[in-house]
Protein backbone atom coordinates (compact mmCIF):
# COMPACT_ATOMS: atom_id res chain seq x y z
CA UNK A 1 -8.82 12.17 -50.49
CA UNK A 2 -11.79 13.88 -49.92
CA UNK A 3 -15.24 14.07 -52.25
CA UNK A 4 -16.66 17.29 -53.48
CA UNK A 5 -19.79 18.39 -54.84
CA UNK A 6 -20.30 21.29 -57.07
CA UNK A 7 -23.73 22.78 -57.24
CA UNK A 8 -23.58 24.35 -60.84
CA UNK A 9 -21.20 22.24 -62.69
CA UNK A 10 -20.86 24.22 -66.23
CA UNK A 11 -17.81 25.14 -68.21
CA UNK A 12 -15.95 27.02 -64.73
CA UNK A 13 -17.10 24.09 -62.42
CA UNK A 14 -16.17 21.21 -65.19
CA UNK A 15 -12.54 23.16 -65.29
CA UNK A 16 -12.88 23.06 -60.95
CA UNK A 17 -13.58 19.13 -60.88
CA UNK A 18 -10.80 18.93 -63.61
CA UNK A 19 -8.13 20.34 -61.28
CA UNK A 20 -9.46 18.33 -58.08
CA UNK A 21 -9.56 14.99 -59.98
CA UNK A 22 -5.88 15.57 -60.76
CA UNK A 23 -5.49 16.14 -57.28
CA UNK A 24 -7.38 12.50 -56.60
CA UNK A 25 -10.35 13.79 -55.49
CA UNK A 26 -13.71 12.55 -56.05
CA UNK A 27 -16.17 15.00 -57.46
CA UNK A 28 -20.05 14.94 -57.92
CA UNK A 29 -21.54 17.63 -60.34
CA UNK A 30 -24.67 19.18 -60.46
CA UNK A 31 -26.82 20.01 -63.56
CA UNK A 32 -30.53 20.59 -64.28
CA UNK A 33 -29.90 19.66 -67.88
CA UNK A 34 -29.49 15.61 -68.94
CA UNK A 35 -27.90 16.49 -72.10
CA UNK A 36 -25.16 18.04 -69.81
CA UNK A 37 -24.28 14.89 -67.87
CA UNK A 38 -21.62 13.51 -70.42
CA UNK A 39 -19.58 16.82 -70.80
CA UNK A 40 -18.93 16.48 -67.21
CA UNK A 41 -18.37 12.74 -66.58
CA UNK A 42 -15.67 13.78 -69.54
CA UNK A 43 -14.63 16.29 -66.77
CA UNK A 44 -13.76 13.43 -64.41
CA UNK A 45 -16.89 14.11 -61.81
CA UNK A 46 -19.71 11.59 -62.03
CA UNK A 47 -23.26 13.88 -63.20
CA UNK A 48 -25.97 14.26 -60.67
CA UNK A 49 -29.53 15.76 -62.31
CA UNK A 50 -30.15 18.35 -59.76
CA UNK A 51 -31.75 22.30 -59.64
CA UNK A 52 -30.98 24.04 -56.93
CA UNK A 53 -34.50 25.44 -56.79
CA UNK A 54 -35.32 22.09 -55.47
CA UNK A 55 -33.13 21.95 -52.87
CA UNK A 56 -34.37 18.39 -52.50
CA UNK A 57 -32.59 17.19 -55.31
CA UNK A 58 -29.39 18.24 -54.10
CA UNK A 59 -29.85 16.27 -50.62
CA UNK A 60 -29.38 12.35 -52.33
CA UNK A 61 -25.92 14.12 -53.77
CA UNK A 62 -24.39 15.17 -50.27
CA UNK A 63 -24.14 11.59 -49.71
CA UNK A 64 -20.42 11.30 -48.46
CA UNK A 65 -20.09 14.57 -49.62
CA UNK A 66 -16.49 16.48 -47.59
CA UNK A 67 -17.02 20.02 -49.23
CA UNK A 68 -19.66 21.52 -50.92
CA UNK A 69 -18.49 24.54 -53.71
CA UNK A 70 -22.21 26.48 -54.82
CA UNK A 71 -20.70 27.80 -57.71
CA UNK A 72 -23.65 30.04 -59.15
CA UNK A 73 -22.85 33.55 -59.20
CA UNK A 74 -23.50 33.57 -62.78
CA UNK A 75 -26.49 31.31 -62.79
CA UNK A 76 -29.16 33.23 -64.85
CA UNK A 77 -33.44 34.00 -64.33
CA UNK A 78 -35.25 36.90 -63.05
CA UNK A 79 -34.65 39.17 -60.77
CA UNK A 80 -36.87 37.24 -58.02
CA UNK A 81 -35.67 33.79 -59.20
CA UNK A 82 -32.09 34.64 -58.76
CA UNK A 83 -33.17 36.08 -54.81
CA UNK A 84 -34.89 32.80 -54.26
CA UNK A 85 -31.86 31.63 -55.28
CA UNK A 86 -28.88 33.22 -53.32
CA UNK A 87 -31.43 33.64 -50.51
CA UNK A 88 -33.82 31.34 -49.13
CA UNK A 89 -32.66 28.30 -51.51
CA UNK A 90 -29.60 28.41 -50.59
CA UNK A 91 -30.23 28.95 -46.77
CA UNK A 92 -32.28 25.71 -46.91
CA UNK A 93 -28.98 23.86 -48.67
CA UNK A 94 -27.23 25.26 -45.99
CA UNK A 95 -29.49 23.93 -43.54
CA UNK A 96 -29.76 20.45 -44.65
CA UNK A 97 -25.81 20.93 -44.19
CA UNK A 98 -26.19 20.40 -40.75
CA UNK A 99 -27.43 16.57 -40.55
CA UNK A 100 -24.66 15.78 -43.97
CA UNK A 101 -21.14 14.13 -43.20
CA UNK A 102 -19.79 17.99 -45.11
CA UNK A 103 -17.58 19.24 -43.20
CA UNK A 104 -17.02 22.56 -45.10
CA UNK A 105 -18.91 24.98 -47.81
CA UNK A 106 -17.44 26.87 -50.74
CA UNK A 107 -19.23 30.12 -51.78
CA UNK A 108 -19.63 31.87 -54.89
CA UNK A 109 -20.11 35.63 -53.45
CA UNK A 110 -22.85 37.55 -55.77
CA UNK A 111 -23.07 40.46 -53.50
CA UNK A 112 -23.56 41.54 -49.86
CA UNK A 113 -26.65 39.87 -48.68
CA UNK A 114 -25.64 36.06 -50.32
CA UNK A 115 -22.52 36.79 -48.33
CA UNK A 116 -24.15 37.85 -44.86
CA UNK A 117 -26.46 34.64 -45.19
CA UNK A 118 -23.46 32.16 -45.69
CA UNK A 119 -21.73 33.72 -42.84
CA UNK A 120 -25.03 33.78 -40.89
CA UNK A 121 -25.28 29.79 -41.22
CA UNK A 122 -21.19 29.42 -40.43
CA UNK A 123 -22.36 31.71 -36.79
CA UNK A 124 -25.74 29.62 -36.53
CA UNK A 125 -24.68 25.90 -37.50
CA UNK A 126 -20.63 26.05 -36.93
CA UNK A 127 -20.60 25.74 -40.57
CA UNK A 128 -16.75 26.28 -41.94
CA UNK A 129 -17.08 28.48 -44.83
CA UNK A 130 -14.62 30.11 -47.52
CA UNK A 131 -15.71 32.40 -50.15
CA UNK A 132 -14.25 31.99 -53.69
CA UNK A 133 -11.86 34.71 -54.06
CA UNK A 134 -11.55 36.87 -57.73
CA UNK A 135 -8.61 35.26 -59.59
CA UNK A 136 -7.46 32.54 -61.97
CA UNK A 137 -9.70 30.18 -62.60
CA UNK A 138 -9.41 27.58 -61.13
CA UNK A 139 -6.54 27.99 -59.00
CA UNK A 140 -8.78 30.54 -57.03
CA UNK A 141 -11.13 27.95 -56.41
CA UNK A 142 -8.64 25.62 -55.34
CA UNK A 143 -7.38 27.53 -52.37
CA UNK A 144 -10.39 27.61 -50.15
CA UNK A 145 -11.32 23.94 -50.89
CA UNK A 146 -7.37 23.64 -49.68
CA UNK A 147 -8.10 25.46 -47.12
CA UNK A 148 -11.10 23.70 -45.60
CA UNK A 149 -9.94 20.08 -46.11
CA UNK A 150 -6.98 21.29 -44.12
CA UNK A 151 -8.60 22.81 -41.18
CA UNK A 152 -8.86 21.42 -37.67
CA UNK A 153 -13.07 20.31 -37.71
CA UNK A 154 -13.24 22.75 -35.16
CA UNK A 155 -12.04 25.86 -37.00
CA UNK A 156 -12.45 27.46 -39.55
CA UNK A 157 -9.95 27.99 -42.07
């Protein structure tokens, strides 16, 4: 089975790693708050302290990392904290991407430029990516996660 991280592991991504533990799949998830680690190491996913602003912290966590699900289209802030980021934040996770053993990234649309810059990195870096389609949650999660750890390395799904 494969390992996943989710970047933004509240109540929707505890419920995600949930459904891909039953599934026997291991699962890392992000927080920026400490006193957040137990609820989701009850979740099944072992708690890594990391923002997302500091794209930095993420990098230690893509260690044998399969697929990555960014799972903050509700993540809250300003106006120019939440373009930071969708934008240039999350263009330098994608980045870092390239030199990870991930083989595939999960996105969280928030609108139309988040969505031209993950399919931007997919063209630039032969990045597989799936977008997170509107749905039941989790089960619409599930499907592009499916999807990618399913694929051919060489195509997308």
């Amino acid at each position: 089975m494969a390992r996943v991280l989710i970047v933004g592991c509240g109540c929707r991504g505890q419920e995600l790693a949930r459904a891909l533990v039953a599934q026997g799949h291991a699962v890392r998830g992000t927080t920026r708050d400490p006193a957040r680690r137990a609820a989701i190491a009850a979740a099944g996913a072992e708690p890594v302290l990391a923002d997302p602003d500091r794209v930095g912290t993420l990098v230690a966590a893509l260690h044998g990392v399969t697929i990555v699900v960014w799972l903050l289209a509700g993540a809250t802030g300003t106006p120019e904290q939440l373009r930071e980021l969708h934008g240039p934040r999350l263009w330098a996770l994608l980045e870092k991407l390239v030199d990870s053993p991930v083989r595939g990234y999960v996105h969280e649309r928030v609108g139309e430029e988040d969505a031209d810059l993950v399919e931007t990195a997919s063209r630039t870096w032969s990045i597989p990516v799936a977008t997170i389609p509107s749905g039941p949650w989790p089960q619409a999660a599930m499907a592009p996660i499916d999807a990618l750890l399913h694929s051919p390395p060489d195509q997308k799904p």
